[in-house]
Structure formats: C-alpha cells, structure tokens
Protein backbone atom coordinates (compact mmCIF):
# COMPACT_ATOMS: atom_id res chain seq x y z
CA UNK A 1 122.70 141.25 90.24
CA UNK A 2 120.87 138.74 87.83
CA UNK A 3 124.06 136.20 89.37
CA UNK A 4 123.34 137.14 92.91
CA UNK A 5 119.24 136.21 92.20
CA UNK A 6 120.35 132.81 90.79
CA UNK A 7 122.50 132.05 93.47
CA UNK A 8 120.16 132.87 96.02
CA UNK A 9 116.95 130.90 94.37
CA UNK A 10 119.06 127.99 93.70
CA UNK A 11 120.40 128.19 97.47
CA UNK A 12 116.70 128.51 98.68
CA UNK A 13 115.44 125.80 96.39
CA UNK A 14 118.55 123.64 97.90
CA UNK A 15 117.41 124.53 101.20
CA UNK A 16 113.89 123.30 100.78
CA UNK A 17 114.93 120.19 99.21
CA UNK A 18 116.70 119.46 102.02
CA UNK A 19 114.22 120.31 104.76
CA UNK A 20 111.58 118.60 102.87
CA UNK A 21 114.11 115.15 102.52
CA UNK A 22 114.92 115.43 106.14
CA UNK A 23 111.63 115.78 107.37
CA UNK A 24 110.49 112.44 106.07
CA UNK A 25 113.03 110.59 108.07
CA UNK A 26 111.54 108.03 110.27
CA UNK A 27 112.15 107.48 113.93
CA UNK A 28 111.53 104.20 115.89
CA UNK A 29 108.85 106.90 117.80
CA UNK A 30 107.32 107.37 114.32
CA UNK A 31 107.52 103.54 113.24
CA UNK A 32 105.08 102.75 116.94
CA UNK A 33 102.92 105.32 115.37
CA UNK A 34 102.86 103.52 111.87
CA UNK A 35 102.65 100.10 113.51
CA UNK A 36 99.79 101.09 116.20
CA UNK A 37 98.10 101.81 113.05
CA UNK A 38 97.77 98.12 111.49
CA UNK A 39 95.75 95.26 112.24
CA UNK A 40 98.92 93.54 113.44
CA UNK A 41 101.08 95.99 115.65
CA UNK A 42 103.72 93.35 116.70
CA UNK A 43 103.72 91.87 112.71
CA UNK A 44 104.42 95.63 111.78
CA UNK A 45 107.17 96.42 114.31
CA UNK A 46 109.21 93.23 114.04
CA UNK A 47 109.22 93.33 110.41
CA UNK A 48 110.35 97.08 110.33
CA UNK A 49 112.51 96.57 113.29
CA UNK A 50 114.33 93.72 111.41
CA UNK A 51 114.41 95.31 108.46
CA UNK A 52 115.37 99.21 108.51
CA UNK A 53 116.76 101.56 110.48
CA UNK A 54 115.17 105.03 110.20
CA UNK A 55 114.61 105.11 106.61
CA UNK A 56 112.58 107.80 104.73
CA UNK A 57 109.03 107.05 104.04
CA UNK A 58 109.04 106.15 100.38
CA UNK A 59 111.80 103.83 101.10
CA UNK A 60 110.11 101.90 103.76
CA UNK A 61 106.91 102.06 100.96
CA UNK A 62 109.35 100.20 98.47
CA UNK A 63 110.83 98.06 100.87
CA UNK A 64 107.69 96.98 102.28
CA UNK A 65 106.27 96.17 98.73
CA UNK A 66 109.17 94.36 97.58
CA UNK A 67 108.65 92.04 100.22
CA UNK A 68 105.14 91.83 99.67
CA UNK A 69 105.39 91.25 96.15
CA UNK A 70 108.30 88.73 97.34
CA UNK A 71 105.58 86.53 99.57
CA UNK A 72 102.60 86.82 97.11
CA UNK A 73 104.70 85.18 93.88
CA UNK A 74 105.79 82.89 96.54
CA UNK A 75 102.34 82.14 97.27
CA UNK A 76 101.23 81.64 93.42
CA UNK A 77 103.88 79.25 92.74
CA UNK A 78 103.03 77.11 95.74
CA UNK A 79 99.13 77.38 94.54
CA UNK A 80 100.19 76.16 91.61
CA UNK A 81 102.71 73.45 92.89
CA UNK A 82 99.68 72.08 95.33
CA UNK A 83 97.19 71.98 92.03
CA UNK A 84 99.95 70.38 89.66
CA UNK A 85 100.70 67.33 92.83
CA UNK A 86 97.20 66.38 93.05
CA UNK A 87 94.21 67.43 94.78
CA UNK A 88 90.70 67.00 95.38
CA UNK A 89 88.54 68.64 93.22
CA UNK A 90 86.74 70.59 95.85
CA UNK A 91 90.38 71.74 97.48
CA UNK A 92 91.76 72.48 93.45
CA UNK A 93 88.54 74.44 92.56
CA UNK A 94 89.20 76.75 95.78
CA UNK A 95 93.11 76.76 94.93
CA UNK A 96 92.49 77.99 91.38
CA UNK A 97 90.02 80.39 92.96
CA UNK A 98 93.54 81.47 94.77
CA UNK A 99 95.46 81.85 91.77
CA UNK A 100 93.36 84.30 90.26
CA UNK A 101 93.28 86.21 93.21
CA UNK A 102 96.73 86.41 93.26
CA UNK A 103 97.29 87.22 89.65
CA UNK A 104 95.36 89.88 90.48
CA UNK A 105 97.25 90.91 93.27
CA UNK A 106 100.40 91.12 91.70
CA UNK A 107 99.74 92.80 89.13
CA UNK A 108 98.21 95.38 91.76
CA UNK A 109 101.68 95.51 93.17
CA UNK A 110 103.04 96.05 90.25
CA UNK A 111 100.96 98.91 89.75
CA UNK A 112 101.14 100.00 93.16
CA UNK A 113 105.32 100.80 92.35
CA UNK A 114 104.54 102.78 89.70
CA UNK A 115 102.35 104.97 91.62
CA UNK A 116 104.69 104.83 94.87
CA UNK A 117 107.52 105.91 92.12
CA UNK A 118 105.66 109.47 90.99
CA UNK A 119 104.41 110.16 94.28
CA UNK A 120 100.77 109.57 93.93
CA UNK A 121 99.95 108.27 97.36
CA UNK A 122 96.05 107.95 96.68
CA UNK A 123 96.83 105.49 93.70
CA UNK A 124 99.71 103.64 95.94
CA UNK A 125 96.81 102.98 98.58
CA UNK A 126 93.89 101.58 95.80
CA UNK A 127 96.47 99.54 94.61
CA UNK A 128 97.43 97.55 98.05
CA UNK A 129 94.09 97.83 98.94
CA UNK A 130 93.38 95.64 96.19
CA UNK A 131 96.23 93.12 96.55
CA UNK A 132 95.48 92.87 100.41
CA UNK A 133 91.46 92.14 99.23
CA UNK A 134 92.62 88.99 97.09
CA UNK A 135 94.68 87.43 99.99
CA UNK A 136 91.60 87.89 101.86
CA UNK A 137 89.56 86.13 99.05
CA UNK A 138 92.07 83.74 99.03
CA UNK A 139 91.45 82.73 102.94
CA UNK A 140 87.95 83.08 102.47
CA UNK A 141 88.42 80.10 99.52
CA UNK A 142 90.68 78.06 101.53
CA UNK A 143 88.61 78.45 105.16
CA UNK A 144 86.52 75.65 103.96
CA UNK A 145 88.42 73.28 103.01
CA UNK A 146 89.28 70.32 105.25
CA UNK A 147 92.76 70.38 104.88
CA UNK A 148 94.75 73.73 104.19
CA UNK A 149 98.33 74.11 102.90
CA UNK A 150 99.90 75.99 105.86
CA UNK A 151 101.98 78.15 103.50
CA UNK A 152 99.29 79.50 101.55
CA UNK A 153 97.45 80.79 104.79
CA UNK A 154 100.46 81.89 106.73
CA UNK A 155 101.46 83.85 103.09
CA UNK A 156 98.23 85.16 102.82
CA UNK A 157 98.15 86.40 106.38
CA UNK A 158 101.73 87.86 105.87
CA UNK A 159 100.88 89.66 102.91
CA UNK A 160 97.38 91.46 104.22
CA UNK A 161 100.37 92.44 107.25
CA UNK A 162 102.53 93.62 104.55
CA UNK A 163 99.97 95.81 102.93
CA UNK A 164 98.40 97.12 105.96
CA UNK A 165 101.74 98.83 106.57
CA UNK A 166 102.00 100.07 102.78
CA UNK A 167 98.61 101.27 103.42
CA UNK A 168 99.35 103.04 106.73
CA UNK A 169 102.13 104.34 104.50
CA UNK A 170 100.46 105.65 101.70
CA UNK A 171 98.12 107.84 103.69
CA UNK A 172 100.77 109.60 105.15
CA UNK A 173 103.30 110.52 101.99
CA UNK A 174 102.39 114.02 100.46
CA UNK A 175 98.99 113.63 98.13
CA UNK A 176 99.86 115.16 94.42
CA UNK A 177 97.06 118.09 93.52
C-alpha cells in the first residue's frame, strides 16, 4: 500500500510538472500579446519572430537578456572607444556620463539573471527597469550634443526595446510568495 501511495504522488507530482511546463509555452498569438505590450510593437515582434519559435517564458526572459546584455557591453566599449579617439570636452563629459550609466546597467543585468534564474519575477523586473533607466540617461546625455555617435543612440534605443520586452516578461512569470 505504502508502494501504491508513492507511485501515485510521484505520478501526480509528474503530472503537474508537466501541465505547469506546458502551460508556459508561447504561441505567436501570445508573443502579439507580449509585443502589443511594449513601447515598440514592431521592435518586439521582429526580434522574437527572428529569434524563437514558441519558446517557454523563462527562455524567451534569458534570451532576451542575453541579447540585451550583448548590445549594452557593446555600447560601453564603443563609449569608451569614442572617449579614448578624441573628443570635445563637452561631447567626452556627456560620454563618460554614458559609461557610468552603463556600468550600472550591466551590472543590473547581471543581477537581473540571477533573479530570472530562481524565479523571482518582481526582482527580474527592478532589475531591467534599472538597466532600461541608464540607456535613457544615456540619450538624455547625448541629446545635446551637436554631433552624436549613431551607435550609441541606436544601442541605447535597442536596449530600452530589449528591456521593455524582459519587462513585459517579468510581470507575467509566476511571482514567488
């Protein structure tokens, strides 16, 4: 008998595992819902539409940070490549600005995988909140100047895209009591 009750919790258990990992399976349906939830709909579903086919949702979480994390130590190497060649000091006072922003903001990433990794979808969201408020910072610093390094504003851009999705994300994975 004490068999037959082990069998059966470990079958039930086995059962809600797998109705709980099917159920976060993403459709193309549930990706328009995700995407009509960013500031950049068409950003959203061209980057998920190139990138995955129905994954689950931490996956597409992970995925989406990797490639933000990706663009934004992109971005600080190319801040620091523009301040290293030579600029004005106005432009390399801004540009540092930039690079502490996006110190910042990777180690928010950074931080942001950890709490993607045990399931804590309140601190996933603070996290990319954060990194998505120093690109912002960043565009605020570099708005001003006369001339602009394209890469740095199209990167900045890109990665607020990036983390919009995460954040869309974040709010919808299971919140740990």
């Amino acid at each position: 008998m004490a068999a037959n009750l082990r069998n059966n919790a470990f079958l039930s258990s086995f059962m809600f595992l797998l109705v709980i990992g099917s159920s976060y399976a993403i459709t193309s349906s549930e990706m328009s819902t995700i995407c009509d939830k960013t500031l950049d709909p068409s950003f959203c579903l061209d980057f998920l539409n190139a990138e995955f086919s129905s994954p689950n949702l931490q996956a597409l979480a992970k995925a989406t940070l990797d490639a933000t994390q990706a663009k934004a130590s992109e971005t600080f190497k190319r801040l620091q490549s523009i301040i290293d060649g030579g600029v004005d000091p106005r432009s390399k006072l801004a540009y540092r600005s930039c690079i502490d922003e996006y110190e910042n903001a990777i180690g928010n990433l950074e931080e942001a995988f950890e709490h993607l990794a045990s399931g804590e979808g309140e601190g996933l969201n603070t996290k990319v909140s954060a990194a998505s408020d120093g690109a912002d910072t960043c565009l605020d610093y570099v708005k001003r100047l006369r001339s602009v390094d394209d890469s740095v504003l199209n990167n900045s851009k890109g990665i607020k895209n990036l983390c919009g999705i995460t954040l869309v994300i974040s709010n919808i994975l299971p919140r740990k009591y």
